[in-house]
PDB file of N, CA and C in Angstrom:
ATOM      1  N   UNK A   1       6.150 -12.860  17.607  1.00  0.00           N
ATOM      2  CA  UNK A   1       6.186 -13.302  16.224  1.00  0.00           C
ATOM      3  C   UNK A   1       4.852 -13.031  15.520  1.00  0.00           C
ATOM      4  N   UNK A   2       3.368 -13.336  16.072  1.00  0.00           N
ATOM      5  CA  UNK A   2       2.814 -12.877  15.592  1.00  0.00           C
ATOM      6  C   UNK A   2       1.961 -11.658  15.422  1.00  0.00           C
ATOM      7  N   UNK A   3       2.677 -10.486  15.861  1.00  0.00           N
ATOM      8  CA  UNK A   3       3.038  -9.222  15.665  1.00  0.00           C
ATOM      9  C   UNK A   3       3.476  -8.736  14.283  1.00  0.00           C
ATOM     10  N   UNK A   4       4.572  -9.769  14.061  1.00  0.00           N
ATOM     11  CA  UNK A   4       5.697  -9.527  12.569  1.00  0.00           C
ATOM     12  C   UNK A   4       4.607 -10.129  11.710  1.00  0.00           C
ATOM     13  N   UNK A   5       3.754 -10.692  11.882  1.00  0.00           N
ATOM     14  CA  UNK A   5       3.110 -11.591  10.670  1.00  0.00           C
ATOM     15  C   UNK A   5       1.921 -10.277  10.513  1.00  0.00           C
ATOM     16  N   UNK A   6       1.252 -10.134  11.374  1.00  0.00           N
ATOM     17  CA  UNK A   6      -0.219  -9.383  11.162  1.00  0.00           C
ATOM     18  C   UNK A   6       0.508  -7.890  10.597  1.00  0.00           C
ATOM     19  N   UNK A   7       1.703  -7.477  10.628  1.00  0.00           N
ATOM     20  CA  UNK A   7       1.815  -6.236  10.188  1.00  0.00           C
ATOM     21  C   UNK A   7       2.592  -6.532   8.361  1.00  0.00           C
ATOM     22  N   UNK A   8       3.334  -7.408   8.409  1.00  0.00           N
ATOM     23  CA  UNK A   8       3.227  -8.210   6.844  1.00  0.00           C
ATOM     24  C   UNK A   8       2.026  -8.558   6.197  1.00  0.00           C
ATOM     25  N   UNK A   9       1.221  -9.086   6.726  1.00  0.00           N
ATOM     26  CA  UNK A   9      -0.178  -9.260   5.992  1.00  0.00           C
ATOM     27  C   UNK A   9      -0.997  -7.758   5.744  1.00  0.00           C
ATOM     28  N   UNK A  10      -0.572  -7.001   6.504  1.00  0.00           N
ATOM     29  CA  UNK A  10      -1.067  -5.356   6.132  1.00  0.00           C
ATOM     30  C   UNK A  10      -0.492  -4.751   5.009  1.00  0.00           C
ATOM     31  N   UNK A  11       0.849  -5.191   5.165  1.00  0.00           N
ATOM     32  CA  UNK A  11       1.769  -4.404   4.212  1.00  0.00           C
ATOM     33  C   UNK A  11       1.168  -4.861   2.640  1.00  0.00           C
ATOM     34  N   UNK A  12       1.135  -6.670   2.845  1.00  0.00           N
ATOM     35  CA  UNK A  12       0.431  -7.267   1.578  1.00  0.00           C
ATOM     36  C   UNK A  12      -0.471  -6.512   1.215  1.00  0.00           C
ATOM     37  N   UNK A  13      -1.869  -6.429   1.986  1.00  0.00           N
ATOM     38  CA  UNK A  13      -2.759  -5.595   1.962  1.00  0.00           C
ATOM     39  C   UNK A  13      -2.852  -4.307   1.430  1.00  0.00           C
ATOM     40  N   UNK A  14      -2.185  -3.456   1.517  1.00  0.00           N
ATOM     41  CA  UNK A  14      -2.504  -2.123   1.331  1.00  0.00           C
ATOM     42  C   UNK A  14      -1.682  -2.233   0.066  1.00  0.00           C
ATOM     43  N   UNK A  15      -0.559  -3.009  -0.407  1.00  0.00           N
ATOM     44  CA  UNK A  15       0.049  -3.237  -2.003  1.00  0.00           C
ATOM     45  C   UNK A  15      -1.519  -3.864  -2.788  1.00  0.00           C
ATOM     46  N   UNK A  16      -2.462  -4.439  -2.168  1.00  0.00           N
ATOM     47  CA  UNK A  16      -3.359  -5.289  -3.353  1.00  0.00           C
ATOM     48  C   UNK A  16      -4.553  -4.335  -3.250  1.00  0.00           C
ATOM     49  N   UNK A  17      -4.560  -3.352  -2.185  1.00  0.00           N
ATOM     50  CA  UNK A  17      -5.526  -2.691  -2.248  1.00  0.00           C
ATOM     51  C   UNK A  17      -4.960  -1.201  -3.392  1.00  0.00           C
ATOM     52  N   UNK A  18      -3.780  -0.467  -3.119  1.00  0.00           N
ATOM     53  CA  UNK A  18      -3.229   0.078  -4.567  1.00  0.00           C
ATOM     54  C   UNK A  18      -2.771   0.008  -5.921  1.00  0.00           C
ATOM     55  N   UNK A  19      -2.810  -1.696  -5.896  1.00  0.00           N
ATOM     56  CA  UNK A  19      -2.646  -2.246  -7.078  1.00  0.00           C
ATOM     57  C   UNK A  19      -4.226  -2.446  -7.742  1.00  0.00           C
ATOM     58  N   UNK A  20      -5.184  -2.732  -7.172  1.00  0.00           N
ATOM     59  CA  UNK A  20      -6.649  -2.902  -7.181  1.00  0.00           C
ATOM     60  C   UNK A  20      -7.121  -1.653  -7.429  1.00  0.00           C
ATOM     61  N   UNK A  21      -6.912  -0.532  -6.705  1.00  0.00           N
ATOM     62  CA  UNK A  21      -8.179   0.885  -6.709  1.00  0.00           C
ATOM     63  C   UNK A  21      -7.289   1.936  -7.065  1.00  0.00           C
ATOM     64  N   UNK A  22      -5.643   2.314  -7.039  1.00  0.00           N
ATOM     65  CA  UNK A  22      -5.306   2.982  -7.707  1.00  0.00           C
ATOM     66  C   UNK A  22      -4.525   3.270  -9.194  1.00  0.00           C
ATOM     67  N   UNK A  23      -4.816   4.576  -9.509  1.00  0.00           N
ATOM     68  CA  UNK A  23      -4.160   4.815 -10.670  1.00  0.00           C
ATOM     69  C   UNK A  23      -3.395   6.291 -10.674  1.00  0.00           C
ATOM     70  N   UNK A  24      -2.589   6.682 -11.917  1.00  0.00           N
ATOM     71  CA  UNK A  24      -2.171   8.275 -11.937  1.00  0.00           C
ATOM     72  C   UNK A  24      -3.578   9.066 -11.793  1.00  0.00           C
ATOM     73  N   UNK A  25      -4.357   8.683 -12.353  1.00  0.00           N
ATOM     74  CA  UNK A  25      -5.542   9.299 -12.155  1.00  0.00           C
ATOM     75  C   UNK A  25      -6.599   9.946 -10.732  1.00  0.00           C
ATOM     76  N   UNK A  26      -6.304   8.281 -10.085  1.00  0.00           N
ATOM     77  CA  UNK A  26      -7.037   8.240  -9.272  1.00  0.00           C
ATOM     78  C   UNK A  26      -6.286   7.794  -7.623  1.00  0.00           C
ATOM     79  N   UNK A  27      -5.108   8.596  -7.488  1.00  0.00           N
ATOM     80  CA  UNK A  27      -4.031   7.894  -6.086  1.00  0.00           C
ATOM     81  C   UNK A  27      -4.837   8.061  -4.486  1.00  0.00           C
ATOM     82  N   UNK A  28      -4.451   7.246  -4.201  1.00  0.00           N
ATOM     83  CA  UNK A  28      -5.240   6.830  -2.803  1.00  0.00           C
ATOM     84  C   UNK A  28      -4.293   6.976  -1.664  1.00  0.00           C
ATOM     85  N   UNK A  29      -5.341   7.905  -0.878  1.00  0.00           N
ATOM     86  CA  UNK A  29      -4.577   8.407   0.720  1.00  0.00           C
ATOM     87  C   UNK A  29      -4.676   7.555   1.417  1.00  0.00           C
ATOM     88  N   UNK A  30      -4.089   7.712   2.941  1.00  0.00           N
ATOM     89  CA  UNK A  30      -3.688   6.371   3.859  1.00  0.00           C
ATOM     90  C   UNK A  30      -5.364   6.011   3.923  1.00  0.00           C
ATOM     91  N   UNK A  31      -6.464   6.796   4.116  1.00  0.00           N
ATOM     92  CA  UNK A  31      -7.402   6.694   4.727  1.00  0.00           C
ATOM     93  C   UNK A  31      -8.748   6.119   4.071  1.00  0.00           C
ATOM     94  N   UNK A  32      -8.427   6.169   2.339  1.00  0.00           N
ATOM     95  CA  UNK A  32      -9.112   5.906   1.713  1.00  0.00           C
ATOM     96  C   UNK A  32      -8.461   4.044   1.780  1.00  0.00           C
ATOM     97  N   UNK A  33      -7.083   3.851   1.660  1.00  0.00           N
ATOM     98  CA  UNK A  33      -6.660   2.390   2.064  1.00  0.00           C
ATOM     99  C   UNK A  33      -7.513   1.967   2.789  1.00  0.00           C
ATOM    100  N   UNK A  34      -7.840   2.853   4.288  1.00  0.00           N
ATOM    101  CA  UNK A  34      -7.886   1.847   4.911  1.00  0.00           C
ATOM    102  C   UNK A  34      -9.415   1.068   4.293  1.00  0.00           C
ATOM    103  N   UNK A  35     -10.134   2.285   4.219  1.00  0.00           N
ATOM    104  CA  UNK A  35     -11.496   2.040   4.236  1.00  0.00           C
ATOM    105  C   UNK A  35     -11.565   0.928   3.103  1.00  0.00           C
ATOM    106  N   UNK A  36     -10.938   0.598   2.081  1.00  0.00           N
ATOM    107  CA  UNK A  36     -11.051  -0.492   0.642  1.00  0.00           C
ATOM    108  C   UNK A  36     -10.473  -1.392   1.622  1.00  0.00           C
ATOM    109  N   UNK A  37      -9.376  -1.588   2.065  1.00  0.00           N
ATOM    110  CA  UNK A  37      -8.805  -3.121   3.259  1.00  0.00           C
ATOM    111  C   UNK A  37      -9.414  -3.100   4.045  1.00  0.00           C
ATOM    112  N   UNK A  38     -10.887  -2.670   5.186  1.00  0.00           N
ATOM    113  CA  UNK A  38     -11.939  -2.838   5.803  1.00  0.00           C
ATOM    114  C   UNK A  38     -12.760  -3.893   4.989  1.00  0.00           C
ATOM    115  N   UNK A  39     -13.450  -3.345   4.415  1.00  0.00           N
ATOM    116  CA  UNK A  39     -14.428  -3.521   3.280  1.00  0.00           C
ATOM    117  C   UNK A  39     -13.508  -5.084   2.354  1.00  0.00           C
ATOM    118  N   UNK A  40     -12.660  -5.114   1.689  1.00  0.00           N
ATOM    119  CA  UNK A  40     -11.688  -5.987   0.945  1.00  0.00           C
ATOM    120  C   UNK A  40     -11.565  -7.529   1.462  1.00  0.00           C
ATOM    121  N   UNK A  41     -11.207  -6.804   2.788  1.00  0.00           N
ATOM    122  CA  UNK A  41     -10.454  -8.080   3.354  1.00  0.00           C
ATOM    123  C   UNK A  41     -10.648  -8.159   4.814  1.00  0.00           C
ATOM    124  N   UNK A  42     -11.698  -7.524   5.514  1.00  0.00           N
ATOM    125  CA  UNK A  42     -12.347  -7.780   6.883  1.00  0.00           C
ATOM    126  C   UNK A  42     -11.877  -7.177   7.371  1.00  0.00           C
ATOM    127  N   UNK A  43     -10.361  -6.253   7.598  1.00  0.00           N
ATOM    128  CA  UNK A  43     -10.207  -6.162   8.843  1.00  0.00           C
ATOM    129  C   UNK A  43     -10.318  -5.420   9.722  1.00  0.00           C
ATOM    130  N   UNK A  44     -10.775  -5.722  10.980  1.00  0.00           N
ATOM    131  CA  UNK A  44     -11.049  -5.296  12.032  1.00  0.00           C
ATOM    132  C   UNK A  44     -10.640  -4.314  12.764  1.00  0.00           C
ATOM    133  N   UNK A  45      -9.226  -4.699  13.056  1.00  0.00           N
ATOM    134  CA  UNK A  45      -8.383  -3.515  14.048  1.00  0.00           C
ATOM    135  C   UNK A  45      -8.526  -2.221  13.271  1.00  0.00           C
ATOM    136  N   UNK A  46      -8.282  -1.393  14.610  1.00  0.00           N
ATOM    137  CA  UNK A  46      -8.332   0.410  13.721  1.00  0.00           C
ATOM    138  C   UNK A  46      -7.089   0.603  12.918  1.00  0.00           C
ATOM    139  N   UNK A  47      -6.951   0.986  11.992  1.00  0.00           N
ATOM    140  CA  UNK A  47      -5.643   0.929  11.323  1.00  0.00           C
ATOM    141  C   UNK A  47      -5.700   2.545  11.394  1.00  0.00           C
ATOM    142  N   UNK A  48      -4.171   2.923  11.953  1.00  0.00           N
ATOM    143  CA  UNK A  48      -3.730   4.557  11.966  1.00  0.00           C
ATOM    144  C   UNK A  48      -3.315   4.770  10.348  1.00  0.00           C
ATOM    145  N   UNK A  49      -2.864   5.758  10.025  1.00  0.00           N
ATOM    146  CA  UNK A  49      -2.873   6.724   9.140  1.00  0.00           C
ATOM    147  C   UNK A  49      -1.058   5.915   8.820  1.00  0.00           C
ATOM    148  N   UNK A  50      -0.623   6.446   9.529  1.00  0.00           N
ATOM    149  CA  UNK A  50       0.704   6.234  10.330  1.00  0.00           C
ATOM    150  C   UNK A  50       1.141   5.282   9.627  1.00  0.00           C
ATOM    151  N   UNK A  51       0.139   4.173   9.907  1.00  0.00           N
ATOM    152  CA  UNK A  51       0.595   2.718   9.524  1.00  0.00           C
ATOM    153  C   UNK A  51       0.657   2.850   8.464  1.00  0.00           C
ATOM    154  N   UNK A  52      -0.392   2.902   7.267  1.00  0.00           N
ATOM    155  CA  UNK A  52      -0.402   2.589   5.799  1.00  0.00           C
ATOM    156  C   UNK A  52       0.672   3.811   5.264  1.00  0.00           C
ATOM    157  N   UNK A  53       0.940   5.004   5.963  1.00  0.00           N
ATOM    158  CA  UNK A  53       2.186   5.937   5.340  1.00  0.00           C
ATOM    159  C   UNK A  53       3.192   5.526   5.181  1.00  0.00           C
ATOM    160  N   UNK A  54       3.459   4.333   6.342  1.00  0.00           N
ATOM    161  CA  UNK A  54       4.641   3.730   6.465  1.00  0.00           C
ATOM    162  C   UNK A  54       5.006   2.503   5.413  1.00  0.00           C
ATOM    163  N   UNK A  55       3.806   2.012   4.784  1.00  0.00           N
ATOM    164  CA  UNK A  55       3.751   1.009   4.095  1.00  0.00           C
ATOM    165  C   UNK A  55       3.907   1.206   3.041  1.00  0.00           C
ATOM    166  N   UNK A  56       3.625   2.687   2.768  1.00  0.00           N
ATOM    167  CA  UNK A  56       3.901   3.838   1.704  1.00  0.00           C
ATOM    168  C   UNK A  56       5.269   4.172   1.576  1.00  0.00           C
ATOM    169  N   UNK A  57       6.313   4.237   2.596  1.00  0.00           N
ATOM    170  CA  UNK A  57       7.560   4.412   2.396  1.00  0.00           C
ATOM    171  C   UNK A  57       8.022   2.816   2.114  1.00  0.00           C
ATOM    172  N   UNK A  58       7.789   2.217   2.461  1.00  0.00           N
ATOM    173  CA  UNK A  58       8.347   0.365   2.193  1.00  0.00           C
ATOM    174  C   UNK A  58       8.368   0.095   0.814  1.00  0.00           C
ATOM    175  N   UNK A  59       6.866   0.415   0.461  1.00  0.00           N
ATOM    176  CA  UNK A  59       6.704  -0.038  -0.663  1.00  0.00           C
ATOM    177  C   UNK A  59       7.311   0.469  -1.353  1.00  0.00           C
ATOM    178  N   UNK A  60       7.906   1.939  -1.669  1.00  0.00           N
ATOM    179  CA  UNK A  60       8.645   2.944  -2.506  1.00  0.00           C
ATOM    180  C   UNK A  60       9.868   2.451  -2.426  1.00  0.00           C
ATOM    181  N   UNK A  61      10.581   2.006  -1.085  1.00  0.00           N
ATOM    182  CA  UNK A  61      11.861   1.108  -0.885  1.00  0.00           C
ATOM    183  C   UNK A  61      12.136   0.230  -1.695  1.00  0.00           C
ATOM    184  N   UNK A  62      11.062  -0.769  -1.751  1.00  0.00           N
ATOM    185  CA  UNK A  62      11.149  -2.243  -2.287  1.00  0.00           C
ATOM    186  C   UNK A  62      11.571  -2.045  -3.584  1.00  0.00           C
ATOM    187  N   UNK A  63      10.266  -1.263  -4.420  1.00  0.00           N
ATOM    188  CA  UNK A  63      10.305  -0.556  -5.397  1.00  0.00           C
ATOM    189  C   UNK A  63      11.726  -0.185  -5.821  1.00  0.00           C
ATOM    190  N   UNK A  64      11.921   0.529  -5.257  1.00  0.00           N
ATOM    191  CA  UNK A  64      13.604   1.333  -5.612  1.00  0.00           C
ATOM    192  C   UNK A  64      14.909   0.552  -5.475  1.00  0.00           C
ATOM    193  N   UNK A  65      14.708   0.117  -4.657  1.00  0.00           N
ATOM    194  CA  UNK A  65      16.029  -0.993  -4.116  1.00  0.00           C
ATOM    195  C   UNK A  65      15.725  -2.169  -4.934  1.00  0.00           C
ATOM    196  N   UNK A  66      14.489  -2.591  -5.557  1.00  0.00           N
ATOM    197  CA  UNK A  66      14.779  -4.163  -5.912  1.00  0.00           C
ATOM    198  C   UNK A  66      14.044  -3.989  -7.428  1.00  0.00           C
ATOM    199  N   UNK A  67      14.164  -3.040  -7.788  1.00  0.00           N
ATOM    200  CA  UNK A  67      13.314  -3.121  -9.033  1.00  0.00           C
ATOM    201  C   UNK A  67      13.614  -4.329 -10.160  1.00  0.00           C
ATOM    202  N   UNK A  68      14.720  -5.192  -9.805  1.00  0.00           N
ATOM    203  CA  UNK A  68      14.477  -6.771 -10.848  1.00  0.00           C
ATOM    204  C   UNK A  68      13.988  -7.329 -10.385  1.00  0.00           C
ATOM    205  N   UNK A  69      13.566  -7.403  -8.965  1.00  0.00           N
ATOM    206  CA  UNK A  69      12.427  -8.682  -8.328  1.00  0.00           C
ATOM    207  C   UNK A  69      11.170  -7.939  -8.580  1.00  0.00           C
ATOM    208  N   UNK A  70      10.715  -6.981  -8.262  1.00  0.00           N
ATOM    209  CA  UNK A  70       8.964  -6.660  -8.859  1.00  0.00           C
ATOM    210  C   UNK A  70       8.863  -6.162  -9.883  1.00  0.00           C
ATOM    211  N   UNK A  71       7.530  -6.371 -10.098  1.00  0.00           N
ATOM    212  CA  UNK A  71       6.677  -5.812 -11.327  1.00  0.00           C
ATOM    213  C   UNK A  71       5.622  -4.703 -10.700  1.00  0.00           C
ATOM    214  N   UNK A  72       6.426  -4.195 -10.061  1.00  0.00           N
ATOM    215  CA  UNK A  72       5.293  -2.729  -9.835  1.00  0.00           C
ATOM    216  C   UNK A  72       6.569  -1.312  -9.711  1.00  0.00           C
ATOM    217  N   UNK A  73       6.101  -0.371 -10.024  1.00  0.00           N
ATOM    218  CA  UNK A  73       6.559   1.192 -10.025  1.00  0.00           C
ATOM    219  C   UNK A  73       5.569   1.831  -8.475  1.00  0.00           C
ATOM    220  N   UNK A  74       6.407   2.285  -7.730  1.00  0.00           N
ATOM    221  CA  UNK A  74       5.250   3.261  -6.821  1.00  0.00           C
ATOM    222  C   UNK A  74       5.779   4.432  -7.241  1.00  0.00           C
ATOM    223  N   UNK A  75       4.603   5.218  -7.010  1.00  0.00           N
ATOM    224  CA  UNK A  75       4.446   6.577  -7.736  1.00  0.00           C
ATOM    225  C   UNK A  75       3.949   7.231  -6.163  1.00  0.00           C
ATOM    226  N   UNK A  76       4.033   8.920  -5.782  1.00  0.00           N
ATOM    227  CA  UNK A  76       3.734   9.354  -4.267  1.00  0.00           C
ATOM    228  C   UNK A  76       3.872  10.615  -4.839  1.00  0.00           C
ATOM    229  N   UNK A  77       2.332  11.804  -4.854  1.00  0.00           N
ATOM    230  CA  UNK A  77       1.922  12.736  -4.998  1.00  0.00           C
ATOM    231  C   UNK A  77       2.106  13.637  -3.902  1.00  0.00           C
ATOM    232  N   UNK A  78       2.603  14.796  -4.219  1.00  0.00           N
ATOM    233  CA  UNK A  78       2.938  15.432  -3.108  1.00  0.00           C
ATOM    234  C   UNK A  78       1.831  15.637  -2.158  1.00  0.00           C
ATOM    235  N   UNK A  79       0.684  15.721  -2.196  1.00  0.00           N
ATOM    236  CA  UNK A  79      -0.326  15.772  -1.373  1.00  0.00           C
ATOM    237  C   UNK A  79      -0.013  14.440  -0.209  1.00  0.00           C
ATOM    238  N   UNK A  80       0.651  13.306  -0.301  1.00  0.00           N
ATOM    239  CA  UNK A  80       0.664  12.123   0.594  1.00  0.00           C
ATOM    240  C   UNK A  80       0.121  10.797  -0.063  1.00  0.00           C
ATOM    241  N   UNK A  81      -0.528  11.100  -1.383  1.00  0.00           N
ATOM    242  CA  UNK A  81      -1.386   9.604  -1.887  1.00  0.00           C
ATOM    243  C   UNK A  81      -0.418   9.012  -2.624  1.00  0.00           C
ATOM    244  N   UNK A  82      -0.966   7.966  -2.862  1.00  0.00           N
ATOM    245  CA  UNK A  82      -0.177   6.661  -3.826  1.00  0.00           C
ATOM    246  C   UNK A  82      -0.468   6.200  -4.820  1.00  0.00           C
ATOM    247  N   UNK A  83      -0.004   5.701  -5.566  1.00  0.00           N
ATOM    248  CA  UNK A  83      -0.551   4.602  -6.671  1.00  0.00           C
ATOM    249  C   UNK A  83       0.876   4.082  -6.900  1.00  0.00           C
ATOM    250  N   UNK A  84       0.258   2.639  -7.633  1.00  0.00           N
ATOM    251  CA  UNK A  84       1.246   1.865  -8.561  1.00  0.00           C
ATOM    252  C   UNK A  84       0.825   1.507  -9.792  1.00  0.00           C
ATOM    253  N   UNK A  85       1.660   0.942 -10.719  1.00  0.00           N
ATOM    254  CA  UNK A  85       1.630   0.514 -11.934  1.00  0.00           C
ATOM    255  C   UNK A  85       2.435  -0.445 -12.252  1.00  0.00           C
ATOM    256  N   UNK A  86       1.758  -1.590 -12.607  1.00  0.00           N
ATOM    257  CA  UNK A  86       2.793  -3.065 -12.576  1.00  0.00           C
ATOM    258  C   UNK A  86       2.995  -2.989 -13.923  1.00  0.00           C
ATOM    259  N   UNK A  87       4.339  -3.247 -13.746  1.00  0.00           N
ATOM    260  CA  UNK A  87       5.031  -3.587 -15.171  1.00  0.00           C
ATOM    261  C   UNK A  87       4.467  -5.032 -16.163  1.00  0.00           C
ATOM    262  N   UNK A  88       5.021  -4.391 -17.195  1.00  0.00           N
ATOM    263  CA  UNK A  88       4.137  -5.555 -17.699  1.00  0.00           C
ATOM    264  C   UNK A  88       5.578  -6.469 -18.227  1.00  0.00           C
TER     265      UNK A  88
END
């Protein structure tokens, strides 16, 4: 169980770290994530590439599938980076 929690608190994570540092302007790769959620929010473990890509497809899910429960758009540059834009 707390497996399921520390990889939810990532997922949180890397949404407040692209809601925080990116824009159309300026979209952020898995690697630049990690380094702002190091720095952000302490954490420790090595975080793979892998991981935040994946958090990258979730979030685009959530996004797509539930767009009356959030207030964010994810946006995904063909290069692999991200950004969002919360609705207002």
């Amino acid at each position: 169980m707390m497996i399921i929690a520390q990889q939810n608190i990532l997922l949180v994570y890397t949404f407040l770290i692209l809601k925080k540092y990116s824009s159309e302007t300026t979209p952020l790769n898995a690697a630049q994530v990690v380094n702002y959620m190091s720095a952000e929010f302490n954490v420790s473990q090595k975080l793979d590439r892998r991981t935040i890509y994946s958090h990258f497809i979730d979030l685009q899910k959530l996004a797509e599938c539930y767009p009356e429960h959030v207030n964010f758009t994810f946006y995904r540059k063909a290069n692999g980076s991200a950004y969002i834009t919360v609705d207002q």
